[in-house]
N, C-alpha and C. Protein backbone atom coordinates (compact mmCIF):
# COMPACT_ATOMS: atom_id res chain seq x y z
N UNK A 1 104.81 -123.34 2.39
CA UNK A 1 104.51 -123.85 3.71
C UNK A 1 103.07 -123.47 4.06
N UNK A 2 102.48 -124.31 4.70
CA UNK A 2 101.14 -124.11 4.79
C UNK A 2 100.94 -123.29 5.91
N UNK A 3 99.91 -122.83 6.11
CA UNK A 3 99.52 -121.66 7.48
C UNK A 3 98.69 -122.54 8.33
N UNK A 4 98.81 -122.95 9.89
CA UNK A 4 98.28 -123.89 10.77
C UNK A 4 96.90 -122.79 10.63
N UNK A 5 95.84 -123.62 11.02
CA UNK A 5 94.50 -123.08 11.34
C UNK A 5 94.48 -123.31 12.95
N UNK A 6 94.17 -121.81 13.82
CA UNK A 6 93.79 -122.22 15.16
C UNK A 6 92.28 -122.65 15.59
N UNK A 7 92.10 -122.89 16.14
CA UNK A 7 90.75 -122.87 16.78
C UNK A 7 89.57 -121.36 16.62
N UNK A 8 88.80 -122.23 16.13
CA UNK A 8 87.29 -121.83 15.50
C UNK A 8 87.08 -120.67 16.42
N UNK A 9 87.19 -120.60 17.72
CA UNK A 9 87.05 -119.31 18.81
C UNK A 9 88.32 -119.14 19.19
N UNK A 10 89.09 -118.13 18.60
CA UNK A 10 90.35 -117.56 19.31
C UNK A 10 89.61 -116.87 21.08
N UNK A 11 90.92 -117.33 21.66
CA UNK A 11 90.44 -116.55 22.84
C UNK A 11 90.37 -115.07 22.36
N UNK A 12 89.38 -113.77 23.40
CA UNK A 12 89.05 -113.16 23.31
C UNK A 12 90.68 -111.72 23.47
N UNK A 13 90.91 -111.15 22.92
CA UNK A 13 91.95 -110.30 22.78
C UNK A 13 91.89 -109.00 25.07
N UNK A 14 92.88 -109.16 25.10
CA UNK A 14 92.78 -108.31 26.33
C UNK A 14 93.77 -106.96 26.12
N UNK A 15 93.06 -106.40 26.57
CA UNK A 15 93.36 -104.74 26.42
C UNK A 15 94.21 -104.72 27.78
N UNK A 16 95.03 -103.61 27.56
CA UNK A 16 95.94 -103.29 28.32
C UNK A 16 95.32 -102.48 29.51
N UNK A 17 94.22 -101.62 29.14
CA UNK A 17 93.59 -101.03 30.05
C UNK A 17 92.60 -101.80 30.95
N UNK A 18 91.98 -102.87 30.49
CA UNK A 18 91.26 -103.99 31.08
C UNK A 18 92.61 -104.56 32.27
N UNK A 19 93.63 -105.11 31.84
CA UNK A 19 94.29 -105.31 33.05
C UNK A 19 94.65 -104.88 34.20
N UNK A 20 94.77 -103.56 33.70
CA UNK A 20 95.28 -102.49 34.25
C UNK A 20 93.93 -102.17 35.37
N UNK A 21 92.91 -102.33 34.96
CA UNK A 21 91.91 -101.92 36.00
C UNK A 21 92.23 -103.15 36.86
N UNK A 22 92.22 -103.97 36.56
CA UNK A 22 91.66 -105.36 37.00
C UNK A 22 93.05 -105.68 38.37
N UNK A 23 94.62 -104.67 38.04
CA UNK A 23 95.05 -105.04 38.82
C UNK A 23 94.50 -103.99 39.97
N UNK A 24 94.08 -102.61 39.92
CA UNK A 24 94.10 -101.47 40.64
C UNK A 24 92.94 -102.22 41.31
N UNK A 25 91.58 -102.51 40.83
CA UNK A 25 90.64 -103.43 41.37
C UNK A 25 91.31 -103.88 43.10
N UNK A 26 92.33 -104.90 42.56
CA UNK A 26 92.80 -106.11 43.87
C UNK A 26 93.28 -105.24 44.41
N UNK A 27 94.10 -104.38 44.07
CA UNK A 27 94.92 -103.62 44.75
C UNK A 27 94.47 -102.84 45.86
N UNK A 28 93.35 -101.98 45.63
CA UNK A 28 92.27 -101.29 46.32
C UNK A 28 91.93 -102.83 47.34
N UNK A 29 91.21 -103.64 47.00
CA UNK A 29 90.52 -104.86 47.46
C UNK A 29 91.57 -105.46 48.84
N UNK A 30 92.88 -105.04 47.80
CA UNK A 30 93.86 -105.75 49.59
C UNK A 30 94.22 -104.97 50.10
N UNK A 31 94.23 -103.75 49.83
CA UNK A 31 94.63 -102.60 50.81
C UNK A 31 96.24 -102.20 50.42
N UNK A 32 96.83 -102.69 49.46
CA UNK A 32 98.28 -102.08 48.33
C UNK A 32 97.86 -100.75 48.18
N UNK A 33 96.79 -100.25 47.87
CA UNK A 33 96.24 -98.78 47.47
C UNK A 33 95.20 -98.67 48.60
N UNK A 34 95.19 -97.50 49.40
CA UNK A 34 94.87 -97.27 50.11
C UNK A 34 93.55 -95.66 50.43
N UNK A 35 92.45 -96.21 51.15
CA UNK A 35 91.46 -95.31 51.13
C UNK A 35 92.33 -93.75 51.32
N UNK A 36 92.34 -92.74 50.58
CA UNK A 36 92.55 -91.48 50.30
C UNK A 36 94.01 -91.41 50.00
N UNK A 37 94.18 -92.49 49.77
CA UNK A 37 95.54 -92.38 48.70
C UNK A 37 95.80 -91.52 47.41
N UNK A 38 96.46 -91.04 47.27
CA UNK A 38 96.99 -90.23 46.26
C UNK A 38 97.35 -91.03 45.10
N UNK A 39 96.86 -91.05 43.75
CA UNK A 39 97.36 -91.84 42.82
C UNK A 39 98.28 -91.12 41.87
N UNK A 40 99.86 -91.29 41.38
CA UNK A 40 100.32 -90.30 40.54
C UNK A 40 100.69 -91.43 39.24
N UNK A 41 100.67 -90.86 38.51
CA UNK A 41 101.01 -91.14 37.10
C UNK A 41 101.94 -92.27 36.99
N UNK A 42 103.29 -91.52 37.65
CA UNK A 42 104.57 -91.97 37.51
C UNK A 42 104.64 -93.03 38.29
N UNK A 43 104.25 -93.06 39.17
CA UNK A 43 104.38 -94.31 40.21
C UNK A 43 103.44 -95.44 39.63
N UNK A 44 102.51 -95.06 39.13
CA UNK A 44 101.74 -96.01 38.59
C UNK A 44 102.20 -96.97 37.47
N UNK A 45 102.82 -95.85 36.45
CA UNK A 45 103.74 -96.13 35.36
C UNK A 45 104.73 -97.30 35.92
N UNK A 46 105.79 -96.86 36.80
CA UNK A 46 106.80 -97.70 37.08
C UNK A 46 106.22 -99.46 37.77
N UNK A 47 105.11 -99.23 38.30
CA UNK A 47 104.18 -100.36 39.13
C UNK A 47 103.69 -101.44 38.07
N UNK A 48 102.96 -100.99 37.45
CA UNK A 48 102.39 -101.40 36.24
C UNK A 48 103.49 -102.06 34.88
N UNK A 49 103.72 -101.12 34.53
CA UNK A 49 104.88 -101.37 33.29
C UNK A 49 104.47 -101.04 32.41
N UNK A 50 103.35 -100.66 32.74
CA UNK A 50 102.43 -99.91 30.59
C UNK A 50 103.03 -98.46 30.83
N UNK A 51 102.47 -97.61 29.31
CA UNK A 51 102.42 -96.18 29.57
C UNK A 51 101.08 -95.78 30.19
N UNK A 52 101.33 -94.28 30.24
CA UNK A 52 99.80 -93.51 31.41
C UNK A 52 98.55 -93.42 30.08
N UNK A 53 98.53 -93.66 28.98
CA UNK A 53 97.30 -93.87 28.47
C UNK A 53 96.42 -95.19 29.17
N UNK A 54 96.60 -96.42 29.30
CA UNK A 54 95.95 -97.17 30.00
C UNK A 54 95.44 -97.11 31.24
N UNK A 55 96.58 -96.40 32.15
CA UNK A 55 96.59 -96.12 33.34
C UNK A 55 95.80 -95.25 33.29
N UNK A 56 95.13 -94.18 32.89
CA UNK A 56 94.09 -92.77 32.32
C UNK A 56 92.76 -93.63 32.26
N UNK A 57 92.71 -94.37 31.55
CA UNK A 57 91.88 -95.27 30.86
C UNK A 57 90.84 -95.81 32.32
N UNK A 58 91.93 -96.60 32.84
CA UNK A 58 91.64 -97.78 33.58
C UNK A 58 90.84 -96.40 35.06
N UNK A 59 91.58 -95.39 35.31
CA UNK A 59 91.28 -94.67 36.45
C UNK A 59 90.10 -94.24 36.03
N UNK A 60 89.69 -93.84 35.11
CA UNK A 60 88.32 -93.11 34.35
C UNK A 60 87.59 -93.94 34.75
N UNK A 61 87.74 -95.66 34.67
CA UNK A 61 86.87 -96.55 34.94
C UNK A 61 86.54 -96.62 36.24
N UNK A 62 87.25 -96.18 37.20
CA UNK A 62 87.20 -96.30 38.20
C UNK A 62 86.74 -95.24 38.86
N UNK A 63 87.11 -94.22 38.47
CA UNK A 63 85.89 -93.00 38.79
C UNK A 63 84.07 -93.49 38.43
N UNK A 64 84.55 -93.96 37.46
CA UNK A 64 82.72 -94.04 36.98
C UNK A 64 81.87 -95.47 38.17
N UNK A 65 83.21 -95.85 38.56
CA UNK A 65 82.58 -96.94 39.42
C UNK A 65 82.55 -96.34 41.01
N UNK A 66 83.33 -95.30 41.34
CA UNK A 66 83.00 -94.53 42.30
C UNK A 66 84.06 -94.96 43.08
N UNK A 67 85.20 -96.00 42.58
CA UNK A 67 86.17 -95.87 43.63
C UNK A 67 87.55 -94.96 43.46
N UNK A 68 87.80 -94.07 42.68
CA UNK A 68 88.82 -93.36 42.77
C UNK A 68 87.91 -91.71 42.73
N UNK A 69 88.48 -90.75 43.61
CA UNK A 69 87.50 -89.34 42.98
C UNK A 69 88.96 -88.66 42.68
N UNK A 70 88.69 -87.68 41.11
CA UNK A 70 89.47 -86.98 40.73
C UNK A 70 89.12 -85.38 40.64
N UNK A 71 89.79 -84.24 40.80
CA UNK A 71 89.81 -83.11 40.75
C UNK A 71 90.72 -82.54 39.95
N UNK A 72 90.54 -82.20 38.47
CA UNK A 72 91.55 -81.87 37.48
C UNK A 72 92.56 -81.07 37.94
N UNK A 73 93.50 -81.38 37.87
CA UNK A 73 95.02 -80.30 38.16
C UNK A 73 95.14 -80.00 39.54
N UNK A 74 93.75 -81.20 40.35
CA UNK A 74 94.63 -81.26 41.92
C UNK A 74 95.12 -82.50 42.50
N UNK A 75 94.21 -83.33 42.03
CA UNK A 75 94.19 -84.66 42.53
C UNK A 75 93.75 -85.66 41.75
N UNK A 76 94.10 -86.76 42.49
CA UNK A 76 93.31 -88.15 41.97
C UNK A 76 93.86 -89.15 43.00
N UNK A 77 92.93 -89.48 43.88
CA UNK A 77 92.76 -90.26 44.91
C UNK A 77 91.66 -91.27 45.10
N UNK A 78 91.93 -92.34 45.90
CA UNK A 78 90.77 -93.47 46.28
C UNK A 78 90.22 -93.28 47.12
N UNK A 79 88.78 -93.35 47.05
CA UNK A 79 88.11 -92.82 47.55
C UNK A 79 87.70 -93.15 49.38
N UNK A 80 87.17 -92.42 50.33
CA UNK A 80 87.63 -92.65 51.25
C UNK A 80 86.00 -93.18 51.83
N UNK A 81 85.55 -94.13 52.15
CA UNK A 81 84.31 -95.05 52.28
C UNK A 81 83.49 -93.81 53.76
N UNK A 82 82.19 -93.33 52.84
CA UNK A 82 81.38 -92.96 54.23
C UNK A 82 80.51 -93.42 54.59
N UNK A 83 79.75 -92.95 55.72
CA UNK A 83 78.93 -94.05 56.65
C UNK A 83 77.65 -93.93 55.44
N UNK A 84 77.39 -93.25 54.67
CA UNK A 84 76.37 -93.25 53.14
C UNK A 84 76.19 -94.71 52.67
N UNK A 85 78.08 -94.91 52.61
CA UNK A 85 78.14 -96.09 51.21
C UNK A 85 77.99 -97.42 52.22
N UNK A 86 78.41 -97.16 53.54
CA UNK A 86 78.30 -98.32 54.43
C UNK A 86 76.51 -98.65 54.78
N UNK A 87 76.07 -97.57 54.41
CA UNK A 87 74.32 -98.01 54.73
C UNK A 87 73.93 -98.12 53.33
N UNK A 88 74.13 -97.83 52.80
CA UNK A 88 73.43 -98.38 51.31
C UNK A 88 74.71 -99.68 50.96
N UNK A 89 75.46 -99.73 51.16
CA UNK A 89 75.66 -101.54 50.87
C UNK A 89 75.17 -102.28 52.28
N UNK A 90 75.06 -102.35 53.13
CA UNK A 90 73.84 -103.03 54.02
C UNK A 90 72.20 -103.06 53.38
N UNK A 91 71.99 -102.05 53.22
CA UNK A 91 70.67 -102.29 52.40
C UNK A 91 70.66 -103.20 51.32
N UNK A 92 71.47 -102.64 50.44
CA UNK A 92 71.99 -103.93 49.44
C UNK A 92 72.02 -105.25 49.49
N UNK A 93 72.71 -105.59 51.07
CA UNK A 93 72.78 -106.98 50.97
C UNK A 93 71.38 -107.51 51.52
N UNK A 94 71.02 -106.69 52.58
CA UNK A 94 69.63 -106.95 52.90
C UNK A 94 68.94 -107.27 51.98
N UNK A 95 68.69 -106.53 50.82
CA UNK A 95 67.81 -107.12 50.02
C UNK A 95 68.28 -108.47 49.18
N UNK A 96 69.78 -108.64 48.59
CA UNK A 96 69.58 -110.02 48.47
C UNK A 96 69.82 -110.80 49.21
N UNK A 97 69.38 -110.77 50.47
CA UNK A 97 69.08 -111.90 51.06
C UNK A 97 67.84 -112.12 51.13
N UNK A 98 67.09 -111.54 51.21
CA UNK A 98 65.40 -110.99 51.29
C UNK A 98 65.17 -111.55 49.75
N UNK A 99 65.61 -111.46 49.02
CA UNK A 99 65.84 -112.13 47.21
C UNK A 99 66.25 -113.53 47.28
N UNK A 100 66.76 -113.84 47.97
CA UNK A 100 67.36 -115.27 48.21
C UNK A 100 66.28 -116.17 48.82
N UNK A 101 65.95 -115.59 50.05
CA UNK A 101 64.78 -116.09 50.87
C UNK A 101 63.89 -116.41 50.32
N UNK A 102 63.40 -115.85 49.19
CA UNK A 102 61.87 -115.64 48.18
C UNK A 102 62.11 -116.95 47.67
N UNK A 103 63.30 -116.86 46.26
CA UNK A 103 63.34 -117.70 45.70
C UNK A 103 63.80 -118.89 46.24
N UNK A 104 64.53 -119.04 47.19
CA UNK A 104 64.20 -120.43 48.30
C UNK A 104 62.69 -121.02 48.49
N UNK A 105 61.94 -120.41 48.53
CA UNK A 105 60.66 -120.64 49.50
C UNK A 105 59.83 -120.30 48.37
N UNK A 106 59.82 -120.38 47.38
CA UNK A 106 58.64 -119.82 46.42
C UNK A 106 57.26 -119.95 46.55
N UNK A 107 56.83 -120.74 47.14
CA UNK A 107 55.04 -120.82 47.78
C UNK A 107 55.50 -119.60 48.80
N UNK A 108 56.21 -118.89 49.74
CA UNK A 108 55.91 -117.84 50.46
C UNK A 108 55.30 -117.26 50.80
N UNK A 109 54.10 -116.81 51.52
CA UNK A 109 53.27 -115.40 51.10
C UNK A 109 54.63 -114.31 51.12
N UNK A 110 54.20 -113.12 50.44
CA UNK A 110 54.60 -112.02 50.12
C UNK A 110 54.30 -111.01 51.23
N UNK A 111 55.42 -110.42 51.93
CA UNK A 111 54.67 -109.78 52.93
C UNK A 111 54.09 -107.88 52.49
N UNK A 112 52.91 -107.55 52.72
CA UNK A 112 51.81 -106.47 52.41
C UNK A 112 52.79 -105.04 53.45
């Protein structure tokens, strides 16, 4: 029996830990997980349906992105937004809009 040939680009393979962020992501995003929430293992486990290696995985990612903060052997919680992160993402957007404006208008002068 012959072996079918698929397509020249198989889709790209997805990791369990890639999902796994991607649901905690929305989750955080709709408010399911909540600013200074407590994240535990087990609950995560049962939520999810993987084991806690992904779930490890995916939170690491999320520390490095600054939305979960962890404290070994006390905690691991989402992080709770201060008036810091609320003025530096205003600045943020300020500038791309100020980036937007430019490249709209490209004859502009540049302001000194």
């Amino acid at each position: 029996m012959p072996v079918p040939t698929g397509p020249d680009n198989p889709a790209p393979r997805r990791l369990l830990r890639d999902m796994v962020f991607e649901k905690m992501i929305a989750a955080i995003q709709d408010g399911t997980l909540q600013a200074g929430e407590r994240l535990n293992d087990d609950e995560l486990v049962a939520w999810l349906g993987v084991s806690r290696t992904p779930i490890r995985e995916a939170i690491a990612k999320l520390v490095d992105y600054g939305l979960v903060e962890m404290e070994a052997n006390r905690y691991t919680r989402i992080v709770k937004p201060t008036f810091e992160m609320y003025q530096h993402a205003v600045q943020m957007l300020g500038g791309f809009h100020e980036l937007s404006a430019r490249w709209a208008f490209p004859g502009s002068p540049t302001p000194t």
